[in-house]
C-alpha atoms as a PDB file:
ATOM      1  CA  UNK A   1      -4.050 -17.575  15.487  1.00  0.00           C
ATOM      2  CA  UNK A   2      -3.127 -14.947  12.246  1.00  0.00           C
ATOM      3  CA  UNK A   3      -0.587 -11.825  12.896  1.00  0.00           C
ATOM      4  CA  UNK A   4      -3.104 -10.481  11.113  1.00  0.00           C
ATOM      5  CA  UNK A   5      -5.642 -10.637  14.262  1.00  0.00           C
ATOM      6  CA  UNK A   6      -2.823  -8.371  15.974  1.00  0.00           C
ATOM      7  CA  UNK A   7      -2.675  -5.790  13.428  1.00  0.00           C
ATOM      8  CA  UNK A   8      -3.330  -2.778  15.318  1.00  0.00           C
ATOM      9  CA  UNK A   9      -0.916  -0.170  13.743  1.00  0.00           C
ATOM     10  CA  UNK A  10      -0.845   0.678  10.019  1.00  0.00           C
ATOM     11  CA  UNK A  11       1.595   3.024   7.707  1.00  0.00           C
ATOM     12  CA  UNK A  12       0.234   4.891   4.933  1.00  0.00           C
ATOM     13  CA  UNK A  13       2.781   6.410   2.552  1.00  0.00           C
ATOM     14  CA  UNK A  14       2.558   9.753   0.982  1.00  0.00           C
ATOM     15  CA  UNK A  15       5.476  10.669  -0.306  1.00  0.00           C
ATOM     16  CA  UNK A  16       7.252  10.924  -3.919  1.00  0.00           C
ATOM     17  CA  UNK A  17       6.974  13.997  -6.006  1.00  0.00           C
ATOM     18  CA  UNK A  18       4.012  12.697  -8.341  1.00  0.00           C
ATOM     19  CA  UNK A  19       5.769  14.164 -11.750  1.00  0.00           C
ATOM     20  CA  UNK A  20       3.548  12.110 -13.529  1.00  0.00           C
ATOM     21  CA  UNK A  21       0.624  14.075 -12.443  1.00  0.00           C
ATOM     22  CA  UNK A  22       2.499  17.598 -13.318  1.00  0.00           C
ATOM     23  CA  UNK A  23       1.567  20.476 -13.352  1.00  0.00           C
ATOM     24  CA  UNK A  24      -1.532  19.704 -10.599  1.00  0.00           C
ATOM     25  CA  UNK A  25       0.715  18.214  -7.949  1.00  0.00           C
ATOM     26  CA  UNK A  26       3.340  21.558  -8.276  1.00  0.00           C
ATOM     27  CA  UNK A  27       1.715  23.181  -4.938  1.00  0.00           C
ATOM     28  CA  UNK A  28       0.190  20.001  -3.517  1.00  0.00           C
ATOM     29  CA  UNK A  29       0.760  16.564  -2.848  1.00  0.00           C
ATOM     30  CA  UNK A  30      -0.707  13.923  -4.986  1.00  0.00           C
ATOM     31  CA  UNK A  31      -3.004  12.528  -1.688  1.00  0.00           C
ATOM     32  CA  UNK A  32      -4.542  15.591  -1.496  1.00  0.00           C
ATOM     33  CA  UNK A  33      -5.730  15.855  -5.001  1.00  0.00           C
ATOM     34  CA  UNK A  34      -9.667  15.190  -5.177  1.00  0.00           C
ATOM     35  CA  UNK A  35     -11.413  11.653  -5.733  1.00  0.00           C
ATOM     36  CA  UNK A  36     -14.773  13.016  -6.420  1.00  0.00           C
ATOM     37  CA  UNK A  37     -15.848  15.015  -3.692  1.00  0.00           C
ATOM     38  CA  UNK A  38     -12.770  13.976  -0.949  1.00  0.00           C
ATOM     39  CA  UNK A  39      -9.154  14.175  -0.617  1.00  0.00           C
ATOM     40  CA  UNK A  40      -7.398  10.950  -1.815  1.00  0.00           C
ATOM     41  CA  UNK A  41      -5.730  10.273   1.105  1.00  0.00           C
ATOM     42  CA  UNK A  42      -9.250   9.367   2.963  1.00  0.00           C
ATOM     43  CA  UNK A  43      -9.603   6.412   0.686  1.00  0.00           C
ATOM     44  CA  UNK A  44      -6.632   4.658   2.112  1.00  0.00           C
ATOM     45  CA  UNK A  45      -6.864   5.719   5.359  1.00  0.00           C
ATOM     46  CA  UNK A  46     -10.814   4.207   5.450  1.00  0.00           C
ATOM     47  CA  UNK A  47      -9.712   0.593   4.117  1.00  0.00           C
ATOM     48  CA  UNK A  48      -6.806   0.668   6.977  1.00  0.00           C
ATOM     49  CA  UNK A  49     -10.234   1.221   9.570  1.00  0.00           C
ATOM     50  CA  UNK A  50     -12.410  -0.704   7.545  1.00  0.00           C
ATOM     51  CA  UNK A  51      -9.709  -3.499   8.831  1.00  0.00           C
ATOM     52  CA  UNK A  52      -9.237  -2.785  12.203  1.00  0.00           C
ATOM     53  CA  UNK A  53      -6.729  -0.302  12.595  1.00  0.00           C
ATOM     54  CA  UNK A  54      -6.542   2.933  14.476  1.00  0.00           C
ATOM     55  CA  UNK A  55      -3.044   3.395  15.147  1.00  0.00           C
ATOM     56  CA  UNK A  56      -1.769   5.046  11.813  1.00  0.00           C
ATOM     57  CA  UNK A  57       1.917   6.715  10.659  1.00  0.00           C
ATOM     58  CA  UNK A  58       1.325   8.880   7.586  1.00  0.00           C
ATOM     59  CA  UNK A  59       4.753   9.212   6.006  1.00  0.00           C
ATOM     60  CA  UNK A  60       5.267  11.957   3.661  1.00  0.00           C
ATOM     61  CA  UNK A  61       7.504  14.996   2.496  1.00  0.00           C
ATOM     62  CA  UNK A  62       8.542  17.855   4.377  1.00  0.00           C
ATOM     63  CA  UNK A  63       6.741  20.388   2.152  1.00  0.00           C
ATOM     64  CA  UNK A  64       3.411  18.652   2.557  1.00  0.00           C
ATOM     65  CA  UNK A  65       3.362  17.868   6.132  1.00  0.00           C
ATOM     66  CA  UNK A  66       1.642  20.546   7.120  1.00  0.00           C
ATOM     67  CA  UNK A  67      -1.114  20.287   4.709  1.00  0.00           C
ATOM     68  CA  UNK A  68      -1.743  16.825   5.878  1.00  0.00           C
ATOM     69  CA  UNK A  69      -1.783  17.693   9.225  1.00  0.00           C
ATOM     70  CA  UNK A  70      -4.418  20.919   8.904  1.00  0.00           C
ATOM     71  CA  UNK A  71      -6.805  18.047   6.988  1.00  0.00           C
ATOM     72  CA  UNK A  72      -6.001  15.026   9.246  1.00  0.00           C
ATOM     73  CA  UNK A  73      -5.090  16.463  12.673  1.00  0.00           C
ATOM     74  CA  UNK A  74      -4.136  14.045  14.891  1.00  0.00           C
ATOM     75  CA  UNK A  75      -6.745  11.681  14.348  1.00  0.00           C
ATOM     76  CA  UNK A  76      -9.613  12.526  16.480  1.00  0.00           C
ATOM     77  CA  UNK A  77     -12.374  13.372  14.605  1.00  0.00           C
ATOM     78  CA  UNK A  78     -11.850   9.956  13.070  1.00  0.00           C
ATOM     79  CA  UNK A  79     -11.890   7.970  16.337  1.00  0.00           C
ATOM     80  CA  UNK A  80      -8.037   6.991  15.341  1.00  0.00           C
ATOM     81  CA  UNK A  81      -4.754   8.439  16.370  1.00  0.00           C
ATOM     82  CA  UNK A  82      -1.829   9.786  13.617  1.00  0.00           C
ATOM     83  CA  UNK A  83       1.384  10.378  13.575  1.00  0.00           C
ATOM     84  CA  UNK A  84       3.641  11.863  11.234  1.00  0.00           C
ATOM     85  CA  UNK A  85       6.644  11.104  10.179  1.00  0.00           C
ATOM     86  CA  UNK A  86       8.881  13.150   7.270  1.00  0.00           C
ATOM     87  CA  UNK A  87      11.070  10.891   4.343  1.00  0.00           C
ATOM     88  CA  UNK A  88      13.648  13.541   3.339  1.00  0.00           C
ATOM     89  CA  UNK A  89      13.787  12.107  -0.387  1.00  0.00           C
ATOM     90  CA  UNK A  90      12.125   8.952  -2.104  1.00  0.00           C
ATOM     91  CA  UNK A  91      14.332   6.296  -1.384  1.00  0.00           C
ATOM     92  CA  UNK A  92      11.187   3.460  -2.052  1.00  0.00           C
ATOM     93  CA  UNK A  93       8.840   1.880  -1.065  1.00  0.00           C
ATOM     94  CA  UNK A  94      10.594  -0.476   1.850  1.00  0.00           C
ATOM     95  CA  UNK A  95      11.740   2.903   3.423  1.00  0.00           C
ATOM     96  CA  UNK A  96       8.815   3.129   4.987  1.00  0.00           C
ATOM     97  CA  UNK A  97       9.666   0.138   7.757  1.00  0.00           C
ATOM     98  CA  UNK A  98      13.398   2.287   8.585  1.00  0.00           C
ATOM     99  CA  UNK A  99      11.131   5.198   9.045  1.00  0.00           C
ATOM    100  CA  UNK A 100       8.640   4.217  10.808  1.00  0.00           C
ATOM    101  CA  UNK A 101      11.059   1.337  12.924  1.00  0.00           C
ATOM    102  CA  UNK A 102       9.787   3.208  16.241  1.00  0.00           C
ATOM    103  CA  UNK A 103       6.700   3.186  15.467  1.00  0.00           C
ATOM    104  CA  UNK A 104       6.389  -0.390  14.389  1.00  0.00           C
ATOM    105  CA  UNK A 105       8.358  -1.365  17.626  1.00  0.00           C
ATOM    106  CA  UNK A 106       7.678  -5.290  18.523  1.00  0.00           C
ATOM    107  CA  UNK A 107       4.252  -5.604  16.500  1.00  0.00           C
ATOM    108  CA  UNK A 108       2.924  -6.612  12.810  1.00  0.00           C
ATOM    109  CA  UNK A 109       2.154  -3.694  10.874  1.00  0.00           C
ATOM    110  CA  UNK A 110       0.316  -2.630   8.063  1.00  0.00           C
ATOM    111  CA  UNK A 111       1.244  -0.953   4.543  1.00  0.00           C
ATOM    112  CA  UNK A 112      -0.878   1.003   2.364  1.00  0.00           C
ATOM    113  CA  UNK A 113       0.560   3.042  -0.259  1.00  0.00           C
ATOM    114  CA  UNK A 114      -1.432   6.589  -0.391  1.00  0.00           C
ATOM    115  CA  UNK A 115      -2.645   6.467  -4.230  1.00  0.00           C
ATOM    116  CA  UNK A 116      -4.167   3.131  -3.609  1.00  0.00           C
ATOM    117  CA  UNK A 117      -8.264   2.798  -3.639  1.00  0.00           C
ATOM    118  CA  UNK A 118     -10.217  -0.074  -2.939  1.00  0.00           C
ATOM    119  CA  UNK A 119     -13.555  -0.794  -2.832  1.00  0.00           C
ATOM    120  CA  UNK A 120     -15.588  -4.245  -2.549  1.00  0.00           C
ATOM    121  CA  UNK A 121     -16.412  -5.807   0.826  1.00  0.00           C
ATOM    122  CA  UNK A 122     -14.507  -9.007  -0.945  1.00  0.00           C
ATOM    123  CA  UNK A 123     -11.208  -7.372   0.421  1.00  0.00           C
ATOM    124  CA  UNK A 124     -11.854  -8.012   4.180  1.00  0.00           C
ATOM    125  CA  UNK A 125     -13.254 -11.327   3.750  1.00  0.00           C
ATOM    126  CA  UNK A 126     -10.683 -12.478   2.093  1.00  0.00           C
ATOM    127  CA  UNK A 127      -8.431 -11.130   4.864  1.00  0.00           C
ATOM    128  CA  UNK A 128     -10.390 -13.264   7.178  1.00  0.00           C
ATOM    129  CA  UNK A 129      -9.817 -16.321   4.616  1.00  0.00           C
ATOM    130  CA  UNK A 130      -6.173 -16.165   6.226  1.00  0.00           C
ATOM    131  CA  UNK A 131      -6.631 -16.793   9.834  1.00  0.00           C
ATOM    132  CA  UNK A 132      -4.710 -19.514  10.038  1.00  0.00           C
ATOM    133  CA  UNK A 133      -1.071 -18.220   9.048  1.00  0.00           C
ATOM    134  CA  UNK A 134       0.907 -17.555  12.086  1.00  0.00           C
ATOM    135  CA  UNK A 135       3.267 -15.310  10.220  1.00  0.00           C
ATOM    136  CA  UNK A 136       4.649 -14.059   6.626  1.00  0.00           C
ATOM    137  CA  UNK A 137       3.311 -11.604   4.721  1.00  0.00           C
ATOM    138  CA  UNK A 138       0.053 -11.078   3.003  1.00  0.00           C
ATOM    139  CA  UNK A 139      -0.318  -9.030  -0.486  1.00  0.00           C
ATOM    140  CA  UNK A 140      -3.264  -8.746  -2.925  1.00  0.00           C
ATOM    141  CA  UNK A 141      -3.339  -9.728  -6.747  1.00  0.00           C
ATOM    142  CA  UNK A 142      -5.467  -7.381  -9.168  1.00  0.00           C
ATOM    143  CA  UNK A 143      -6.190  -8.249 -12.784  1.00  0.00           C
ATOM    144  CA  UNK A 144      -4.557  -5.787 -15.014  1.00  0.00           C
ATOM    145  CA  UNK A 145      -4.424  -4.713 -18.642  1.00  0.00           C
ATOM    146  CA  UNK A 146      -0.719  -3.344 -18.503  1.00  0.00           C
ATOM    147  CA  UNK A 147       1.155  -5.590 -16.143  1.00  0.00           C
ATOM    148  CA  UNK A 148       4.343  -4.818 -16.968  1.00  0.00           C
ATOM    149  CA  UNK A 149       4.026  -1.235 -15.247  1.00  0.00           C
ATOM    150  CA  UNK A 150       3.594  -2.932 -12.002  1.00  0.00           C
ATOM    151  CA  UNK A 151       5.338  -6.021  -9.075  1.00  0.00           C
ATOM    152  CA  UNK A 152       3.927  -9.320 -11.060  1.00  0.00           C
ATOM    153  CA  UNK A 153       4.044 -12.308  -9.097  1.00  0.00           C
ATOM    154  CA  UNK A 154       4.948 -15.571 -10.889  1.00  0.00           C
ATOM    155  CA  UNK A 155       1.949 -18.135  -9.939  1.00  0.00           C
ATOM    156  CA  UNK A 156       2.859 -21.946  -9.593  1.00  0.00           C
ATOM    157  CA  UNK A 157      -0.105 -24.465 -10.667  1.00  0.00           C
ATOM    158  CA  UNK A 158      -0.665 -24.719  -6.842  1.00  0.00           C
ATOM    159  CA  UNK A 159      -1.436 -21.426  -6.078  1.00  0.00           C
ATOM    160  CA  UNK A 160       2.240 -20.431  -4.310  1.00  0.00           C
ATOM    161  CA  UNK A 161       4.028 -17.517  -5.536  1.00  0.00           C
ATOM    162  CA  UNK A 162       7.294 -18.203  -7.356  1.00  0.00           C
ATOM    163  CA  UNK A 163       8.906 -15.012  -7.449  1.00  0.00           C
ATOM    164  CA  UNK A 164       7.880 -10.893  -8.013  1.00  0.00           C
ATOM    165  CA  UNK A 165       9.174  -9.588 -10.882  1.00  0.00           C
ATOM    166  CA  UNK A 166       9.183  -5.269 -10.786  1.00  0.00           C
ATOM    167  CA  UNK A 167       8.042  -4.122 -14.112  1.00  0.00           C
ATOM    168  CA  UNK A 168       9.002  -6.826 -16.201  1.00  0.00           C
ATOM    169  CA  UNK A 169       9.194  -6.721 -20.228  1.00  0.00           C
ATOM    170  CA  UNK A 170       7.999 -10.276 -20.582  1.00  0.00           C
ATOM    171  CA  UNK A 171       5.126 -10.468 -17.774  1.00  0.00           C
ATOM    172  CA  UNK A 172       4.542 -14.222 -15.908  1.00  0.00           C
ATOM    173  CA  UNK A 173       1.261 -13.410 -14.982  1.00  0.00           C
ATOM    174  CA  UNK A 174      -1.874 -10.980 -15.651  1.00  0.00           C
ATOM    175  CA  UNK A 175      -1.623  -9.709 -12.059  1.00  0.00           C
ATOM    176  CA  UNK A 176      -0.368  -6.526 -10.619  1.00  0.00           C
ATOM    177  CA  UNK A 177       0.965  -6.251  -6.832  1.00  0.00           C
ATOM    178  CA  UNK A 178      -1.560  -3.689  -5.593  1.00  0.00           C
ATOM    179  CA  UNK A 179      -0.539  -1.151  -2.698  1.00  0.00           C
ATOM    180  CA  UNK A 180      -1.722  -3.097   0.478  1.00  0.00           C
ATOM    181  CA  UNK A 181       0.346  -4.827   2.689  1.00  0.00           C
ATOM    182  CA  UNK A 182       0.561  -6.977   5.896  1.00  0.00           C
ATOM    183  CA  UNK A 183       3.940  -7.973   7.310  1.00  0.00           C
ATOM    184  CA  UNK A 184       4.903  -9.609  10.475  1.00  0.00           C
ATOM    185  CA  UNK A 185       7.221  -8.103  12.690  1.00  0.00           C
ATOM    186  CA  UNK A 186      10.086  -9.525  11.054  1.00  0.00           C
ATOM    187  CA  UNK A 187       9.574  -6.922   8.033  1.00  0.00           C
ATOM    188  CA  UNK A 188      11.965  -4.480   9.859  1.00  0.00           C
ATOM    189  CA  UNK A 189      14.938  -6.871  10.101  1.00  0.00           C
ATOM    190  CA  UNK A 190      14.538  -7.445   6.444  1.00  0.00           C
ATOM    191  CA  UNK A 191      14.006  -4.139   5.429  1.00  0.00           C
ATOM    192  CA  UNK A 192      17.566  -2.967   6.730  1.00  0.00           C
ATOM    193  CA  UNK A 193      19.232  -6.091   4.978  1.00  0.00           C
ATOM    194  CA  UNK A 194      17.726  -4.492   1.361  1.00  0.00           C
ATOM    195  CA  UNK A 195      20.507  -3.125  -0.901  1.00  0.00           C
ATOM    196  CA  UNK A 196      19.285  -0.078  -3.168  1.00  0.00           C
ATOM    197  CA  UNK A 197      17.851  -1.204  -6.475  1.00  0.00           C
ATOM    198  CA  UNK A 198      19.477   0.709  -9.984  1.00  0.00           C
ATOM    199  CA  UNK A 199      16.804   3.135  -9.533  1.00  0.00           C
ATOM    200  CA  UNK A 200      18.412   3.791  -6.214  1.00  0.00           C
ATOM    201  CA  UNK A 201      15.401   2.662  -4.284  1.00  0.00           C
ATOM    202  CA  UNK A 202      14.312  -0.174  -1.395  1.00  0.00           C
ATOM    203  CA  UNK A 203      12.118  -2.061  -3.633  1.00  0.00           C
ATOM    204  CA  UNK A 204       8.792  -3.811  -1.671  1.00  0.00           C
ATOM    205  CA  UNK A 205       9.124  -6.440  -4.466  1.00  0.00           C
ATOM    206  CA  UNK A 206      12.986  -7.139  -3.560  1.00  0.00           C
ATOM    207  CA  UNK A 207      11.185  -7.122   0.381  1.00  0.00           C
ATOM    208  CA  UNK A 208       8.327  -9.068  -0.512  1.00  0.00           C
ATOM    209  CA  UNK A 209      10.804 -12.086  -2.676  1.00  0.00           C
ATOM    210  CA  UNK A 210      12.427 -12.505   0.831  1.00  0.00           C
ATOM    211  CA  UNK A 211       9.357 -13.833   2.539  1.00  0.00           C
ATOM    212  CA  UNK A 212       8.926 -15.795  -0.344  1.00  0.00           C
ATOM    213  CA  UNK A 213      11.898 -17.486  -0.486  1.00  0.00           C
ATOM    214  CA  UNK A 214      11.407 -18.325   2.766  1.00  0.00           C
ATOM    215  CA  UNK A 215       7.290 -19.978   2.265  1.00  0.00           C
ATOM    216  CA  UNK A 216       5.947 -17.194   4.212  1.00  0.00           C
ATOM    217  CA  UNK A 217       4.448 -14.809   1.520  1.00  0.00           C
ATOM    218  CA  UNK A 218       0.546 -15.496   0.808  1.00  0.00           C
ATOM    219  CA  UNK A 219      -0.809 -13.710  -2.426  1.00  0.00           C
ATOM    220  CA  UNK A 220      -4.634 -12.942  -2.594  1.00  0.00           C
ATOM    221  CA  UNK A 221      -6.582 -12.503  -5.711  1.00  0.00           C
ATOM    222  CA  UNK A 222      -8.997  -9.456  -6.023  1.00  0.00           C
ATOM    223  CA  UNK A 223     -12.463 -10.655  -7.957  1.00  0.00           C
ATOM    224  CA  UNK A 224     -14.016  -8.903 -10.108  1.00  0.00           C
ATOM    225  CA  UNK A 225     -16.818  -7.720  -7.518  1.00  0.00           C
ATOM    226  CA  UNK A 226     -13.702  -5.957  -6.079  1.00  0.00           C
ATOM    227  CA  UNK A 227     -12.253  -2.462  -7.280  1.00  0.00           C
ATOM    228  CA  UNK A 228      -8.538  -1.182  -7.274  1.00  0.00           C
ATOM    229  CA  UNK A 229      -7.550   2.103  -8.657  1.00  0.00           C
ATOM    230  CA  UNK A 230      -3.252   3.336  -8.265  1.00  0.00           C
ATOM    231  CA  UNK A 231      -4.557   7.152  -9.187  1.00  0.00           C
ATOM    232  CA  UNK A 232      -0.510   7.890 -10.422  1.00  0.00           C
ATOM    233  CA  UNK A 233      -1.876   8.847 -13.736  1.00  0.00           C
ATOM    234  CA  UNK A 234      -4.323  11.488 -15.098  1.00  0.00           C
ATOM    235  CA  UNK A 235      -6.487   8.655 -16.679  1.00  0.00           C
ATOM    236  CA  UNK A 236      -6.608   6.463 -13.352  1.00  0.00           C
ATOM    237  CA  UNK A 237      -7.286   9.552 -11.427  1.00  0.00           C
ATOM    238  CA  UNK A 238     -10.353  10.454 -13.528  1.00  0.00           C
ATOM    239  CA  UNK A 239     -11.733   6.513 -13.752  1.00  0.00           C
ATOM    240  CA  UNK A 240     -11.241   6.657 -10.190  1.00  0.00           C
ATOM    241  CA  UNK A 241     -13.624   9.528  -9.622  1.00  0.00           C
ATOM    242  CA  UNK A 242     -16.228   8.432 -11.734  1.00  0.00           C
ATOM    243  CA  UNK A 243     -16.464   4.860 -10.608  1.00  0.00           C
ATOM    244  CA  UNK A 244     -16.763   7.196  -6.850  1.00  0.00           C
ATOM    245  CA  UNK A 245     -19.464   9.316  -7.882  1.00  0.00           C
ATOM    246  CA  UNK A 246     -21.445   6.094  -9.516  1.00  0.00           C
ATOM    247  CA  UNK A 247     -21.102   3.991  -6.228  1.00  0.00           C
ATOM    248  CA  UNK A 248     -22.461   7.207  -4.523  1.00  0.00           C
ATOM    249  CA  UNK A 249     -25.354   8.037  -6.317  1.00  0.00           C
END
């Protein structure tokens, strides 16, 4: 039977001080910018229900706690339950399994980074492609123009992952790391044994090369009837929206 059939409890991380998106993120967080007609942060929070899970940990900063909490509550009107939990500064990505330890406790747990959009039914089926892994860790590939601004995983002829590479100059693949992770519960021992990058930051990639190196990471490929968007830019923001209001109308 998958971990991934016990996935009840999901992180979403909002933190980061989104300068790229100055001066519109000065007096709000970057999740709470619009997507069309909705807050960002309801695109992630749909494909973590969309898969099964209502137990949720928003992480995000202590300025904008607050804010999420007058748009998200505690869950209710969604038919989920939320918690909150603060991350003082942005110390990366893999932060978010020391911060949210308690929360994790004894299970398999979710990650889905709060920029992140998907869209394409695709996604869960291919989740379902992976019943059969008892454990690991489970990450999706997305075709990309600019790799070399994102995680790039190193493809052998066979299909396994080699190695991540985080932002690399010469890029091994056409395929960026997108935002959405599953982990086992042994993502909180490894987390603590990560060593701050020279950005000063708990990398997910540095994370994500230890279940690797030990044949338990399994890398999914989005199609093309599948749609990513990492809204950290002003031009991903706005392609974001309009590919929303298309689907819409």
């Amino acid at each position: 039977m998958s971990f991934l059939n016990s996935i009840k409890k999901g992180i979403i991380l909002s933190g980061g001080t989104a300068s790229r998106l100055f001066p519109i993120t000065l007096g709000s967080s970057k999740q709470l910018l619009n997507v069309y007609d909705k807050p960002m942060i309801y695109y992630p929070l749909s494909t973590l229900m969309l898969a099964g899970i209502r137990d949720i940990l928003l992480i995000t900063t202590p300025q904008h706690k607050e804010l999420f909490e007058n748009i998200l509550g505690d869950g209710t009107q969604f038919g989920i339950k939320i918690n909150y939990k603060i991350q003082p500064k942005p110390e990366g990505l893999a932060q978010a399994f020391i911060l949210g330890e308690e929360f994790i406790s004894n299970e398999p747990v979710a990650l889905i980074l709060g920029d992140n959009l998907y869209h394409g039914k695709e996604l869960y089926q291919k989740i379902d492609q992976l019943n059969n892994n008892a454990d690991g860790a489970i990450v999706f590939g997305y075709p990309v123009k600019n790799p070399e601004k994102y995680g790039v995983p190193e493809i052998a002829t066979n299909g396994q992952v080699k190695s991540i590479e985080e932002k690399p100059l010469k890029p091994k693949s056409k395929y960026a790391i997108t935002g959405l992770y599953f982990y086992d519960n042994t993502v909180l021992e490894k987390a603590k044994q990560l060593k701050p990058s020279k950005r000063g930051e708990l990398e997910i990639t540095d994370l994500n090369n230890m279940y690797i190196k030990e044949g338990n990471l399994y890398l999914q490929l989005m199609s093309r009837g599948m749609a990513w968007f990492d809204t950290g830019s002003f031009d991903s923001l706005f392609n974001a929206s309009s590919y929303i209001k298309t689907i819409q109308e």
